[in-house]
N, C-alpha and C. Protein backbone atom coordinates (compact mmCIF):
# COMPACT_ATOMS: atom_id res chain seq x y z
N UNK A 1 -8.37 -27.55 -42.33
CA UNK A 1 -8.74 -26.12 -42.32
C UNK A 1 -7.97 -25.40 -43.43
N UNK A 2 -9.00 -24.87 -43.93
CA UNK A 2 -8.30 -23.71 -45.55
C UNK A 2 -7.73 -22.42 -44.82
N UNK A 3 -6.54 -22.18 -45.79
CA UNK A 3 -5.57 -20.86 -45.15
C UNK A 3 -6.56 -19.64 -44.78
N UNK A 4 -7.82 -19.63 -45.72
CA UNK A 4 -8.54 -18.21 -45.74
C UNK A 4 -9.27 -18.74 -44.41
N UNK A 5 -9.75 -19.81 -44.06
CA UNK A 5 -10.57 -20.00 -42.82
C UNK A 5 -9.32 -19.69 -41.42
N UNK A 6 -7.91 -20.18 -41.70
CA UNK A 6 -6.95 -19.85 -40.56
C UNK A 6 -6.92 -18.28 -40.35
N UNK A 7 -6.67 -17.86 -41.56
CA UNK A 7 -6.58 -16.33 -41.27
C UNK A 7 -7.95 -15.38 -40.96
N UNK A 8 -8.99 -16.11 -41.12
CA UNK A 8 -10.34 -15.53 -40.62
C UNK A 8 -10.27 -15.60 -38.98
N UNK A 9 -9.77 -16.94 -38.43
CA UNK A 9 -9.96 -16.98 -37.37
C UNK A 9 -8.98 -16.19 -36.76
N UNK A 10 -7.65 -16.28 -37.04
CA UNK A 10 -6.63 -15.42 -36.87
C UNK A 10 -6.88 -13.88 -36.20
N UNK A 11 -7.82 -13.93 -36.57
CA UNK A 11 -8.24 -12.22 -36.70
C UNK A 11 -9.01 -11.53 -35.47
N UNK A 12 -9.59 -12.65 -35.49
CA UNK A 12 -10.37 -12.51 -34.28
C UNK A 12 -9.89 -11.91 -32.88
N UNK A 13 -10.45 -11.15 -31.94
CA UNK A 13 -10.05 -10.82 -30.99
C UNK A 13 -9.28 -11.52 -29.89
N UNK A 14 -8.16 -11.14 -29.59
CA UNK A 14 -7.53 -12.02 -28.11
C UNK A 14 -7.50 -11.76 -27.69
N UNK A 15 -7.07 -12.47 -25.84
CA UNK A 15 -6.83 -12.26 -24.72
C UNK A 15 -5.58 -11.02 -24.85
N UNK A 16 -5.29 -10.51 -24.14
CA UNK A 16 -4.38 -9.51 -23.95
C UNK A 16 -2.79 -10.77 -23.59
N UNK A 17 -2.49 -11.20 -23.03
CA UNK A 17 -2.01 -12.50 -22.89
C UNK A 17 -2.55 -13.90 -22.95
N UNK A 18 -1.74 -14.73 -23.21
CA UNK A 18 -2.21 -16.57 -23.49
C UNK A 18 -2.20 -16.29 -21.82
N UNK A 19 -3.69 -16.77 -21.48
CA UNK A 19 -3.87 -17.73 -19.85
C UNK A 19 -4.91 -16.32 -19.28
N UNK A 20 -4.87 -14.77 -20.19
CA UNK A 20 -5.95 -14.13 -19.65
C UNK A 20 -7.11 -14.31 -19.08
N UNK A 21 -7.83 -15.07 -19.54
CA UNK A 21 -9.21 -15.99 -19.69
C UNK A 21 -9.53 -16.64 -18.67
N UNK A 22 -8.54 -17.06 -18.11
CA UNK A 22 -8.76 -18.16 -16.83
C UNK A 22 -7.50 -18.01 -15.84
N UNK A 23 -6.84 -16.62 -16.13
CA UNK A 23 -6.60 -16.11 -14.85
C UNK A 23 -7.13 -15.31 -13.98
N UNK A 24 -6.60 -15.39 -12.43
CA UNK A 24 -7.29 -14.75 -11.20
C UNK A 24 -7.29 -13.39 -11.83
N UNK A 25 -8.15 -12.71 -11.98
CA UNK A 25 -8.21 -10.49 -12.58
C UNK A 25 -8.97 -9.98 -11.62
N UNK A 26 -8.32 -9.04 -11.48
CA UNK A 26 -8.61 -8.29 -10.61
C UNK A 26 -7.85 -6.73 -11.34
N UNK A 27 -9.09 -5.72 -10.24
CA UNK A 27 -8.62 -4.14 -11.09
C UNK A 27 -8.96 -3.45 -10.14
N UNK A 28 -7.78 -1.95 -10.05
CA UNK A 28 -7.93 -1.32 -8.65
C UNK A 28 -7.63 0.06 -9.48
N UNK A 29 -7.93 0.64 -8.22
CA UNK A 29 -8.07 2.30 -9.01
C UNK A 29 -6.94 2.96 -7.89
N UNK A 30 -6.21 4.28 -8.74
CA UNK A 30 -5.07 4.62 -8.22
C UNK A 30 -6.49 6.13 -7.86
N UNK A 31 -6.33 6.57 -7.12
CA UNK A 31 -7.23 7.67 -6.45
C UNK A 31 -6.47 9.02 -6.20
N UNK A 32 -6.89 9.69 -6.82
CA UNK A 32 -6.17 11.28 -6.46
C UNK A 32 -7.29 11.70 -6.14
N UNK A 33 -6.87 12.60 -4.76
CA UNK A 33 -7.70 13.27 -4.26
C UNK A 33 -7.28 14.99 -3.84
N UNK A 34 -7.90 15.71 -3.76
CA UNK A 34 -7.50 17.30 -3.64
C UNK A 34 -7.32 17.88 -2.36
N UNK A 35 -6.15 17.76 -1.65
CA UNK A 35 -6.08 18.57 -0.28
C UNK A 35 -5.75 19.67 0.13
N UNK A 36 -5.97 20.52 0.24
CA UNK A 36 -5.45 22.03 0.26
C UNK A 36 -5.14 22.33 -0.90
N UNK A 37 -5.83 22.04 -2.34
CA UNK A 37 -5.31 22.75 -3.48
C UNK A 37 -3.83 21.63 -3.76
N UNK A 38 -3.67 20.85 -3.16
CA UNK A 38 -2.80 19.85 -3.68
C UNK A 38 -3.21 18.31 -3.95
N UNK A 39 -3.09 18.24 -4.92
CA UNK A 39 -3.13 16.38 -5.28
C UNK A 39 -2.24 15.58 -4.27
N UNK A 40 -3.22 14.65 -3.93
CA UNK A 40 -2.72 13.78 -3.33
C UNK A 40 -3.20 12.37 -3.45
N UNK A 41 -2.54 11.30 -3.55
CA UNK A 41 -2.99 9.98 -3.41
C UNK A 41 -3.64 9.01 -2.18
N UNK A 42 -4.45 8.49 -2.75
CA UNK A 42 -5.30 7.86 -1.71
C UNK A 42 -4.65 6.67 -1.53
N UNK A 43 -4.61 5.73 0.16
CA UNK A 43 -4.67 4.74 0.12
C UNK A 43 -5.27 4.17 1.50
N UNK A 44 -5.07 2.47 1.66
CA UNK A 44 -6.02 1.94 2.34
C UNK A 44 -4.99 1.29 3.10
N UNK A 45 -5.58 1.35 4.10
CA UNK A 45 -4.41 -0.33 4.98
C UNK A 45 -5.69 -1.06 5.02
N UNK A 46 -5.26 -2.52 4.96
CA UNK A 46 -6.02 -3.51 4.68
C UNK A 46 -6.36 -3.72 6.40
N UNK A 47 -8.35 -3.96 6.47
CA UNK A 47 -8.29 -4.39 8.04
C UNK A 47 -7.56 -5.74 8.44
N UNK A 48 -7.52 -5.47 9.73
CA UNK A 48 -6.99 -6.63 10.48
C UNK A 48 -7.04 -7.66 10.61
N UNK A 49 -8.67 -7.97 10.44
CA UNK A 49 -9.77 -8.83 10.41
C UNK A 49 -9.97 -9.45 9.39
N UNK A 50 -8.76 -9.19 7.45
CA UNK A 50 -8.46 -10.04 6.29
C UNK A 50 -8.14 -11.18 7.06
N UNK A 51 -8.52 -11.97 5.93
CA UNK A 51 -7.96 -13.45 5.96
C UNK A 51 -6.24 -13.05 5.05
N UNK A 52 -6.89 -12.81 4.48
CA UNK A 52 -5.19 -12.14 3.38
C UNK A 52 -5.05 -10.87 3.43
N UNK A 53 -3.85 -10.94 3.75
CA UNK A 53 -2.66 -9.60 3.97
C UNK A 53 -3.23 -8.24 4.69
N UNK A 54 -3.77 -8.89 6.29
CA UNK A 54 -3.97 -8.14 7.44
C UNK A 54 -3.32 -6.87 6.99
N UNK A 55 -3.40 -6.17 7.34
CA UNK A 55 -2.65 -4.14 7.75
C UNK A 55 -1.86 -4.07 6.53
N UNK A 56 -1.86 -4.58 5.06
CA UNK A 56 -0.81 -4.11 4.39
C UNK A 56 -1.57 -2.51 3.56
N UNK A 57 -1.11 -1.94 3.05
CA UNK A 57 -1.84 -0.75 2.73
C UNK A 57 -1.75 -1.12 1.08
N UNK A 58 -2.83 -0.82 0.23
CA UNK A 58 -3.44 -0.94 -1.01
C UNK A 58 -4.12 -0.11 -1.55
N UNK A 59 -4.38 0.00 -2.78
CA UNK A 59 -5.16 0.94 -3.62
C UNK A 59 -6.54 -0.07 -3.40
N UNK A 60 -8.01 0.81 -3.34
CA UNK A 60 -9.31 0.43 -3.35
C UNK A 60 -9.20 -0.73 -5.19
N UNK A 61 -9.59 -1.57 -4.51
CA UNK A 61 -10.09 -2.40 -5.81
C UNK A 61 -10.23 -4.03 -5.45
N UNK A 62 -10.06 -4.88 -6.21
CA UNK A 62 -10.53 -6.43 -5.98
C UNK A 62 -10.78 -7.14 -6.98
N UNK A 63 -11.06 -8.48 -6.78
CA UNK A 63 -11.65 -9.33 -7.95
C UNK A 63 -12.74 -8.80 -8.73
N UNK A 64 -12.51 -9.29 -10.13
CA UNK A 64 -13.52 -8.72 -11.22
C UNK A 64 -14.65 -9.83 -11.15
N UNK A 65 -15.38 -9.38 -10.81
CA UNK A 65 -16.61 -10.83 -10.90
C UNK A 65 -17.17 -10.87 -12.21
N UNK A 66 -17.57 -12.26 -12.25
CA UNK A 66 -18.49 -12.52 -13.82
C UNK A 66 -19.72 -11.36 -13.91
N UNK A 67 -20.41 -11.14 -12.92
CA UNK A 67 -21.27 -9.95 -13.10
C UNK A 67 -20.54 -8.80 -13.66
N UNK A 68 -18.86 -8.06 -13.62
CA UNK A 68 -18.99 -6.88 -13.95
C UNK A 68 -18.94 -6.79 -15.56
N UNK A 69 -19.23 -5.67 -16.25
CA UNK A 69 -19.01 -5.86 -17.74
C UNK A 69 -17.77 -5.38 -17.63
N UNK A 70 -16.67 -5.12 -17.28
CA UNK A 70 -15.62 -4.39 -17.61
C UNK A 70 -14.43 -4.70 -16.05
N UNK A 71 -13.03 -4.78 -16.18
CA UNK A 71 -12.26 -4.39 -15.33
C UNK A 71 -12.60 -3.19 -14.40
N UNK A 72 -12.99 -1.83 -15.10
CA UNK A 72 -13.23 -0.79 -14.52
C UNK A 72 -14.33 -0.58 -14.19
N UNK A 73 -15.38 -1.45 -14.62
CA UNK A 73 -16.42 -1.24 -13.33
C UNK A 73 -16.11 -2.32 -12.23
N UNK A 74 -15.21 -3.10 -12.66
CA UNK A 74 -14.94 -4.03 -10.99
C UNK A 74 -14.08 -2.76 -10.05
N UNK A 75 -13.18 -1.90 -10.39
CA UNK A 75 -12.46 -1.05 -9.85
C UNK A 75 -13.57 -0.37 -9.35
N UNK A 76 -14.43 0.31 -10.18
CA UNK A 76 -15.47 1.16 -9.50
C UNK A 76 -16.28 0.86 -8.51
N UNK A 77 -16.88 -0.51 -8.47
CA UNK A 77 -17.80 -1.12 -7.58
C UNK A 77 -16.88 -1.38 -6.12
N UNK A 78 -15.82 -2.27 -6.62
CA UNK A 78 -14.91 -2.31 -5.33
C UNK A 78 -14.78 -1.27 -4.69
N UNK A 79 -14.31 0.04 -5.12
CA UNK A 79 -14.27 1.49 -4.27
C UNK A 79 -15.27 1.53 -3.74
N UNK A 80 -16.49 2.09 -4.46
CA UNK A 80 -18.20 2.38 -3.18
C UNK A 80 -17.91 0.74 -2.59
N UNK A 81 -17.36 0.03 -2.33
CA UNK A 81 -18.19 -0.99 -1.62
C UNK A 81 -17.11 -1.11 -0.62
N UNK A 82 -15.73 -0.27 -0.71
CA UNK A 82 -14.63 -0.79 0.37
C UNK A 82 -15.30 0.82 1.11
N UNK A 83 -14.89 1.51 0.21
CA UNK A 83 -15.12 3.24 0.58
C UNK A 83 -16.07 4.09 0.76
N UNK A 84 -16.92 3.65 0.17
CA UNK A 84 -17.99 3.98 0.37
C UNK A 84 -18.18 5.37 -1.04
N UNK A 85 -17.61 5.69 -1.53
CA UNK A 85 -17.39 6.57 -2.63
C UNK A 85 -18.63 6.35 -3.86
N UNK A 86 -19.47 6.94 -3.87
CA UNK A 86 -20.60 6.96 -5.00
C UNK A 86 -19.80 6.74 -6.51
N UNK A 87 -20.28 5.83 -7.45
CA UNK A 87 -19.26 6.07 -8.71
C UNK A 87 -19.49 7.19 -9.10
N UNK A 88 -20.79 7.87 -9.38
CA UNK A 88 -20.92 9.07 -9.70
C UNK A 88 -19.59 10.05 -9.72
N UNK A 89 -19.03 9.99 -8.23
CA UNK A 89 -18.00 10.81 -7.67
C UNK A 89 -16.79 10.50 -8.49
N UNK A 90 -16.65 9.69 -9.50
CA UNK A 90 -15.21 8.66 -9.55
C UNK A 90 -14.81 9.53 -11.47
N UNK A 91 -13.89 10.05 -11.37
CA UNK A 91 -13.67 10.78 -12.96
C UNK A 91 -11.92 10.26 -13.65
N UNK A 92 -12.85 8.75 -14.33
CA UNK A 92 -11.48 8.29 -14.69
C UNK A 92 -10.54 9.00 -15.53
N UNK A 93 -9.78 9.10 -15.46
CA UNK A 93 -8.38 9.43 -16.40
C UNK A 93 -7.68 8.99 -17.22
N UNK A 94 -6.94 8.26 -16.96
CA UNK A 94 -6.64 6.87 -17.35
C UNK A 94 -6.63 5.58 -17.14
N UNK A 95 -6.26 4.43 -17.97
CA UNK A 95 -5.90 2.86 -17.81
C UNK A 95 -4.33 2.71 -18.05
N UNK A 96 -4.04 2.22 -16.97
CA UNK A 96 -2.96 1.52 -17.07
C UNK A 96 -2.58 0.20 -17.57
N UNK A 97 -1.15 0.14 -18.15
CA UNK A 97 -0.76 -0.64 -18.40
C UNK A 97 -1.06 -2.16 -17.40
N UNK A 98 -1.57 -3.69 -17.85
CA UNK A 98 -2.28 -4.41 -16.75
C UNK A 98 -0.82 -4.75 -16.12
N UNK A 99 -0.75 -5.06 -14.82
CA UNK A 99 -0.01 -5.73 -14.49
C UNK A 99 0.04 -7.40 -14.14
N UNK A 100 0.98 -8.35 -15.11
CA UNK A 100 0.40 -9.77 -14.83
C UNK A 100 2.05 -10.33 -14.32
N UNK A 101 1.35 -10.40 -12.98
CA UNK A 101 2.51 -11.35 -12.40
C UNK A 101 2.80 -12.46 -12.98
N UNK A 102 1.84 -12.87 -13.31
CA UNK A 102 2.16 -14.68 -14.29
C UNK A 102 0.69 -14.75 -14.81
N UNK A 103 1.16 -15.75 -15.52
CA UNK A 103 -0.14 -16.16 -16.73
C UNK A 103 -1.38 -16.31 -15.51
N UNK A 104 -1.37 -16.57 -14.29
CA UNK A 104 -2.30 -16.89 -13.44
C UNK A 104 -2.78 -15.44 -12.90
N UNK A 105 -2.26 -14.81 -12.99
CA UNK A 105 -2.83 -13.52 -12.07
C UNK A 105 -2.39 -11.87 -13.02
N UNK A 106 -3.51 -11.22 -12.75
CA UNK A 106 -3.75 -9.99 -13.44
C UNK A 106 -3.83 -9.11 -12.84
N UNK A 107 -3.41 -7.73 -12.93
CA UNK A 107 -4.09 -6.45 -12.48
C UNK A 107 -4.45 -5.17 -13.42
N UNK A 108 -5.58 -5.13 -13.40
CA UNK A 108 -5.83 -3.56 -14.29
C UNK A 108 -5.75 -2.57 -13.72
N UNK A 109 -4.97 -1.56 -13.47
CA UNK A 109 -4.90 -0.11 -12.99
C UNK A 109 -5.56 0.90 -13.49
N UNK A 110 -6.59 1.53 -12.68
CA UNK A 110 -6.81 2.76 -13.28
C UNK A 110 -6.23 4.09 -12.43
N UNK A 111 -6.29 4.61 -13.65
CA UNK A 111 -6.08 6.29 -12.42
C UNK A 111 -7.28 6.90 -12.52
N UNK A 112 -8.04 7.61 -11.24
CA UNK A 112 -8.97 8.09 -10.71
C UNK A 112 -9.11 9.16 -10.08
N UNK A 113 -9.74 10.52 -10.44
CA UNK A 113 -9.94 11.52 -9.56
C UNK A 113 -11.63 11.26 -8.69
N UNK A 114 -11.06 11.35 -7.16
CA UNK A 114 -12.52 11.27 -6.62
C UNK A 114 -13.11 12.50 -6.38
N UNK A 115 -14.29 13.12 -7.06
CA UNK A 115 -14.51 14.43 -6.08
C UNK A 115 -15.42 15.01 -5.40
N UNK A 116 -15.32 13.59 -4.67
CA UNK A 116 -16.31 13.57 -3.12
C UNK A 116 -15.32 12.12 -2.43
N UNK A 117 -15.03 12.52 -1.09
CA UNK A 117 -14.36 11.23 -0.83
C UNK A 117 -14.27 12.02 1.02
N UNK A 118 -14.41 10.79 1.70
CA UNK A 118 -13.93 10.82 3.29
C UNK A 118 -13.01 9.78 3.87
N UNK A 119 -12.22 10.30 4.70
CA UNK A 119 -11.15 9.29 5.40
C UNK A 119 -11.78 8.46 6.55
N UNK A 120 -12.87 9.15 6.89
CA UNK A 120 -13.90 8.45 8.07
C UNK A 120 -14.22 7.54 8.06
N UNK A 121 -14.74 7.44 6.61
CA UNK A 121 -16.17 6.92 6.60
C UNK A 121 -15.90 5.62 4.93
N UNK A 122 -15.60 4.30 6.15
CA UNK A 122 -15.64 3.06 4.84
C UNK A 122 -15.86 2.17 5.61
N UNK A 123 -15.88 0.35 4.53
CA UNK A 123 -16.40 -0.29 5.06
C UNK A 123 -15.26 -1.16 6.46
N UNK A 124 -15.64 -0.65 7.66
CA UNK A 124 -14.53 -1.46 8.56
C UNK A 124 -14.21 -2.90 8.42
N UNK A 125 -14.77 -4.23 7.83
CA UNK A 125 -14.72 -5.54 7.92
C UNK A 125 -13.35 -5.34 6.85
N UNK A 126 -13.06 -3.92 5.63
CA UNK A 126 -12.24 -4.83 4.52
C UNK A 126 -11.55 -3.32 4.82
N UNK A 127 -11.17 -2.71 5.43
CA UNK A 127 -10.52 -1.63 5.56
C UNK A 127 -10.02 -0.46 6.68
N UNK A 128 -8.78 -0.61 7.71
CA UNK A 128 -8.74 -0.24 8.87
C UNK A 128 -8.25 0.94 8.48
N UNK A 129 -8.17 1.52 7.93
CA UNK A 129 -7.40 3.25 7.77
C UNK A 129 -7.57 3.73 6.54
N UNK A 130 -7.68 4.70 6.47
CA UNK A 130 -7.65 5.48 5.40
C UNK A 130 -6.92 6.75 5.44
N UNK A 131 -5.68 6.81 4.42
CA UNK A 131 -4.67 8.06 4.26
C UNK A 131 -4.12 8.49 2.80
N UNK A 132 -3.88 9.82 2.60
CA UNK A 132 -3.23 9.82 1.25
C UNK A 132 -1.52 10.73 1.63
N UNK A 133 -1.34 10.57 0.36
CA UNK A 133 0.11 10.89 0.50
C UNK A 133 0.28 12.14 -0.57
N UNK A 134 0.79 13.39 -0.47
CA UNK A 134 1.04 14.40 -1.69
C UNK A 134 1.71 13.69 -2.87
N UNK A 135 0.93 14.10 -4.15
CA UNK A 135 1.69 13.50 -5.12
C UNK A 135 3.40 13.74 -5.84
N UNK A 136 3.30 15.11 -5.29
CA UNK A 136 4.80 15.85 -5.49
C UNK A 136 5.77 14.94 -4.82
N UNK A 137 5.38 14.97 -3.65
CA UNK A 137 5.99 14.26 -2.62
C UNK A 137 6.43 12.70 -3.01
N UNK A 138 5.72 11.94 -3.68
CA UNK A 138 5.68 10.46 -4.20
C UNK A 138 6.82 10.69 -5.56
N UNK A 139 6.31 11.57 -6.40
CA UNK A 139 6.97 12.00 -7.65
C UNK A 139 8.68 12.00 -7.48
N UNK A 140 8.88 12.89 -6.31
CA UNK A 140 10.34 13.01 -5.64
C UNK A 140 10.70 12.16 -5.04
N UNK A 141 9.98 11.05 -4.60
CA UNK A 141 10.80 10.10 -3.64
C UNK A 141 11.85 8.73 -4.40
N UNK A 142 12.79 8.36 -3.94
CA UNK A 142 13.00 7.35 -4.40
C UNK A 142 12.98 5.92 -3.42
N UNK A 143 12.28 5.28 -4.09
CA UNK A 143 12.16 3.95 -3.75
C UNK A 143 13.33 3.03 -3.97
N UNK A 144 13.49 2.06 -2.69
CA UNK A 144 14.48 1.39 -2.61
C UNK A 144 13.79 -0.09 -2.90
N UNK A 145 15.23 -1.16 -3.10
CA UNK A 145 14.47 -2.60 -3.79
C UNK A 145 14.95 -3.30 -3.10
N UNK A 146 14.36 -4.50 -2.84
CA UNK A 146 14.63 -5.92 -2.30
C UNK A 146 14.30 -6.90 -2.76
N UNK A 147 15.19 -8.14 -3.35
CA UNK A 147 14.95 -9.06 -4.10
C UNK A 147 14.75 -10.24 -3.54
N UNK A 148 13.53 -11.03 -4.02
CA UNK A 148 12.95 -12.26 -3.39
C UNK A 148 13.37 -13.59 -4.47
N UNK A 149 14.17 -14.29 -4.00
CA UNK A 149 14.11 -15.34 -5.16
C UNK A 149 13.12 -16.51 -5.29
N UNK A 150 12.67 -16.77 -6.00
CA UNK A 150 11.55 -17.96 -6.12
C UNK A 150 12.42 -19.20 -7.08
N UNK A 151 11.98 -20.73 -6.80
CA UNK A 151 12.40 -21.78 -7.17
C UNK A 151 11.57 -22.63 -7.45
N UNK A 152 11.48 -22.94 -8.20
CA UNK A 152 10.59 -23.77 -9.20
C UNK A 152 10.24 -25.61 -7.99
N UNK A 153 8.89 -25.41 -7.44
CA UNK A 153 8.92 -26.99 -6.52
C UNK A 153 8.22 -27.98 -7.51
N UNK A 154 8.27 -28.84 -8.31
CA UNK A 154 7.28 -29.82 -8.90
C UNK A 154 6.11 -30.58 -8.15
N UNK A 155 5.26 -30.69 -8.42
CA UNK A 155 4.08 -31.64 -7.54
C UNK A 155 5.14 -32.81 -7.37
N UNK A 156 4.69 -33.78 -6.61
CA UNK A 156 5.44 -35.15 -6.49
C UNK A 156 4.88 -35.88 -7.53
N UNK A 157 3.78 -35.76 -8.44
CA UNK A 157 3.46 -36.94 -9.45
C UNK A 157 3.76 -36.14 -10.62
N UNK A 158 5.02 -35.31 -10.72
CA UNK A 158 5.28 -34.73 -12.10
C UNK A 158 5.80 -36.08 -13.15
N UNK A 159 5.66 -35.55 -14.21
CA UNK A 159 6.09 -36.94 -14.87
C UNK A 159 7.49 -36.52 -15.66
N UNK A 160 8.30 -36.80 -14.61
CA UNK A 160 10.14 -36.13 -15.57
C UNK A 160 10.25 -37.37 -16.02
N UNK A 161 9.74 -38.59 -16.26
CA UNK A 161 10.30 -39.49 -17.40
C UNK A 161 9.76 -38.82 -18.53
N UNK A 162 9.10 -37.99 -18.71
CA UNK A 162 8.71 -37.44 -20.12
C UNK A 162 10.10 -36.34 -20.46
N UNK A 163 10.56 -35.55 -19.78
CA UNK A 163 11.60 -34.91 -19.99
C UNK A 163 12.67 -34.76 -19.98
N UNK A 164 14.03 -34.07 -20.98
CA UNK A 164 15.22 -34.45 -21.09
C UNK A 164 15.92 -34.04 -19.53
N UNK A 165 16.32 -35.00 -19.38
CA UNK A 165 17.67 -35.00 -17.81
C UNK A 165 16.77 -35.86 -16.69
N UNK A 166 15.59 -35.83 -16.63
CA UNK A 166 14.70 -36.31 -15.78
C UNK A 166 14.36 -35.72 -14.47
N UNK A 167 14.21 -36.48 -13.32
CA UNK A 167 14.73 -35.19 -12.43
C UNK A 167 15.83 -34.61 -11.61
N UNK A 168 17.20 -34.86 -13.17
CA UNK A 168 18.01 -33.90 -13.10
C UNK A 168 17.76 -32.62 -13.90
N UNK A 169 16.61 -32.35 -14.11
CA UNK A 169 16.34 -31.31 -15.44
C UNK A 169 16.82 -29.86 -14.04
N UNK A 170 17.39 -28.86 -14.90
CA UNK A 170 18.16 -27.57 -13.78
C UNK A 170 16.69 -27.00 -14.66
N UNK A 171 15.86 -26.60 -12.93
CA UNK A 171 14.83 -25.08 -12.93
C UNK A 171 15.32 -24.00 -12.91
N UNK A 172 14.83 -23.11 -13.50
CA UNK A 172 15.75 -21.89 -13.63
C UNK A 172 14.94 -21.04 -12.51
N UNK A 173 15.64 -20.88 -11.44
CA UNK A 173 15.46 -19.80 -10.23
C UNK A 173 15.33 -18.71 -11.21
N UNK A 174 14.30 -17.29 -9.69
CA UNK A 174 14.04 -16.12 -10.88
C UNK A 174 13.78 -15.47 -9.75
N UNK A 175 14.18 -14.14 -9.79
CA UNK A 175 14.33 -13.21 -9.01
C UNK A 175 13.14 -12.13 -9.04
N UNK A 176 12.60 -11.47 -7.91
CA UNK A 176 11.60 -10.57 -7.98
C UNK A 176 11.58 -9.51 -7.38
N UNK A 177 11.46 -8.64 -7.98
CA UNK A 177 12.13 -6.93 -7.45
C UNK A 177 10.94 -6.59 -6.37
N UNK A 178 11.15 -6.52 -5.39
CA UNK A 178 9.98 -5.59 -3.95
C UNK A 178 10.28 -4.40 -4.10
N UNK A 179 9.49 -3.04 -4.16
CA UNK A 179 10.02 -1.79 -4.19
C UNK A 179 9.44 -1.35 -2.54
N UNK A 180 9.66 -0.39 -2.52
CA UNK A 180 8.89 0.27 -0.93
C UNK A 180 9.20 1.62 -0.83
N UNK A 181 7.93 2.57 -0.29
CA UNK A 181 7.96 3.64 -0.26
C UNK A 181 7.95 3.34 1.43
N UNK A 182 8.15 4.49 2.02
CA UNK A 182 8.44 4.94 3.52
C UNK A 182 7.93 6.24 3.52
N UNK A 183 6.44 6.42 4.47
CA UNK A 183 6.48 7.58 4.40
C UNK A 183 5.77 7.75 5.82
N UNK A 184 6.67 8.33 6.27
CA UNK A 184 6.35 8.47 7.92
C UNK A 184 6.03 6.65 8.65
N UNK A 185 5.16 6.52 9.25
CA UNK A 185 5.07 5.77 9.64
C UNK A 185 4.46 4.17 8.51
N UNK A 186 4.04 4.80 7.40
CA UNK A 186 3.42 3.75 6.43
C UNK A 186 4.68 2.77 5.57
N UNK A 187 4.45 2.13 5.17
CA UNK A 187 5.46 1.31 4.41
C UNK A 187 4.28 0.60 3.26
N UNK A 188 5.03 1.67 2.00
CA UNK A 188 3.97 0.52 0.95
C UNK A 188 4.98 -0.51 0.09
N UNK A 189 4.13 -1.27 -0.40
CA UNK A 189 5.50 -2.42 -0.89
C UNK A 189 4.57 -3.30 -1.61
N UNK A 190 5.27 -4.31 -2.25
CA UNK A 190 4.74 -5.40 -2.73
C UNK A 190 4.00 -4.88 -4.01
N UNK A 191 2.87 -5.55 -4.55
CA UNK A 191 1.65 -5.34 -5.39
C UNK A 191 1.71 -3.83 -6.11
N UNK A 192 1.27 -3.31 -4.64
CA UNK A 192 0.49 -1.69 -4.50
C UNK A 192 1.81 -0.70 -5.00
N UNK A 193 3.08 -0.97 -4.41
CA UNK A 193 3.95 -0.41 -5.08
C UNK A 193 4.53 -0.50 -6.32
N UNK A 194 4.71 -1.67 -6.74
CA UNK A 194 5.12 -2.16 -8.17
C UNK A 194 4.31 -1.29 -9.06
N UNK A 195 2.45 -1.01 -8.85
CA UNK A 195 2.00 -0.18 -9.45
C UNK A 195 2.30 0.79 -9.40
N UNK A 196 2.07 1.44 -8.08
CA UNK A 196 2.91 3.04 -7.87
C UNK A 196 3.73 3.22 -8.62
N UNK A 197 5.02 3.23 -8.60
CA UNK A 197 6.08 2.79 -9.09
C UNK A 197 6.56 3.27 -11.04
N UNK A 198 5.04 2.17 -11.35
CA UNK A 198 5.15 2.68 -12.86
C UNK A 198 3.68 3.73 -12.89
N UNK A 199 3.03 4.03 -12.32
CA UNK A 199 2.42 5.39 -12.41
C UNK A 199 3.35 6.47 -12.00
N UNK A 200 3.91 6.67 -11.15
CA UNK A 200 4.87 7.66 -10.73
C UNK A 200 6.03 8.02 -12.46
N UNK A 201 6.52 6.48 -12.54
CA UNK A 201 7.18 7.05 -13.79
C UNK A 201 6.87 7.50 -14.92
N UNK A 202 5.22 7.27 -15.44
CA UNK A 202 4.84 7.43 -16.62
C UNK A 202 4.31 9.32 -16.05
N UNK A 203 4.39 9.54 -14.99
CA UNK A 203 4.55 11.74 -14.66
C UNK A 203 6.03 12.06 -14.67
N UNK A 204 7.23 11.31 -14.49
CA UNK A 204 8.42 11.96 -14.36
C UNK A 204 8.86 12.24 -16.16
C-alpha cells in the first residue's frame, strides 16, 4: 500500500472508540419536565417483572437496534415505547458526552425537554413508577461514592504460555466509582447516576 493510498484511507470516518462497532449501544434521554413553573427531572424505576435490574430507577432509553438510523432516535423510540410520550412531544437540547464503560458497552445521553408527558400512564411490563425530582434540588445535592473493585478472571483455556511470567503474569485490579443520589425514599446509583452526575456538572 502507497503512503497517498494510507493517508486516503486514514481519513476516513471512525468509530468514536476502537470496539464502537461491535459494542452493546445503547442511548437514553435525560427528560426535563415543567412542574409548577419548575424544571424537574424525569425518572423511571425499572418494573419488577425485568429480567435485569428489577426496581432500579433509570432514565427512559435502551438498546439501539439495527433498524434505528441514529442513537437518538433509539432514545426517542425507547421513550414512546416505555412512556408512552409521542416524539413529536420530545425537544432535544443536547448530546452528551457517550458514556463507554469498556470497549464492550456504550451509552449516548441526550438531554430532553418533554412537553406533553404523564406519570400515569406507561408501559407496565418495562416500567413500575414514574417520578421526577426538581432540578435545583439535584444541582445542590451532593452525591456520595462507593468503590467496587473488579479483578481480572481468565477463561481456563487462556493461553499464558504465550505470555511473559505465564500464569504468574500480576492483573492489574481496577477500581469503580458508584455515585448515589438519596432523595426521599428513591436511591439512584449505578449507570443512571454516573450520567446524572456529569449532566449536573456540565450546569454547575
Amino acid at each position: 500500500m502507497g503512503l497517498d493510498k494510507l493517508r486516503e484511507q486514514l481519513k476516513q470516518k471512525q468509530p468514536l472508540f476502537i470496539g464502537e462497532d461491535t459494542a452493546f449501544r445503547s442511548a437514553v434521554l435525560i427528560p426535563l419536565v415543567l412542574v409548577e413553573e419548575e424544571w424537574h427531572v424525569l425518572f423511571e424505576v425499572r418494573s419488577l417483572k425485568m429480567r435485569k435490574q428489577p426496581g432500579d430507577i433509570s432514565f427512559p432509553g435502551g438498546k439501539i437496534d439495527l433498524s434505528d438510523a441514529s442513537p437518538l432516535e433509539a432514545a426517542i423510540r425507547e421513550t414512546h415505547e416505555e412512556l408512552g410520550i409521542e416524539p413529536k412531544s420530545v425537544e432535544v437540547i443536547a448530546s452528551l458526552s457517550p458514556f463507554v464503560t469498556s470497549s464492550s458497552f456504550v451509552v449516548y445521553p441526550f438531554v430532553a425537554i418533554l412537553n406533553s408527558y404523564s406519570l400515569h400512564t406507561f408501559n407496565k411490563d418495562e416500567v413500575e413508577e414514574v417520578f421526577t425530582i426538581p432540578l435545583k434540588w439535584l444541582v445542590d445535592y451532593e452525591p456520595y461514592c462507593h468503590s467496587v473493585s473488579v479483578e481480572p478472571r481468565p477463561s481456563t483455556d487462556f493461553p499464558f504460555h504465550k505470555i511473559m511470567n505465564g500464569s504468574e503474569y500480576q492483573w492489574r485490579a481496577r477500581s469503580i466509582e458508584e455515585w448515589f443520589f438519596d432523595y426521599g425514599d428513591y436511591t439512584i446509583w449505578g449507570l443512571t447516576a454516573r450520567i446524572l452526575k456529569y449532566f449536573l456538572e456540565r450546569l454547575k
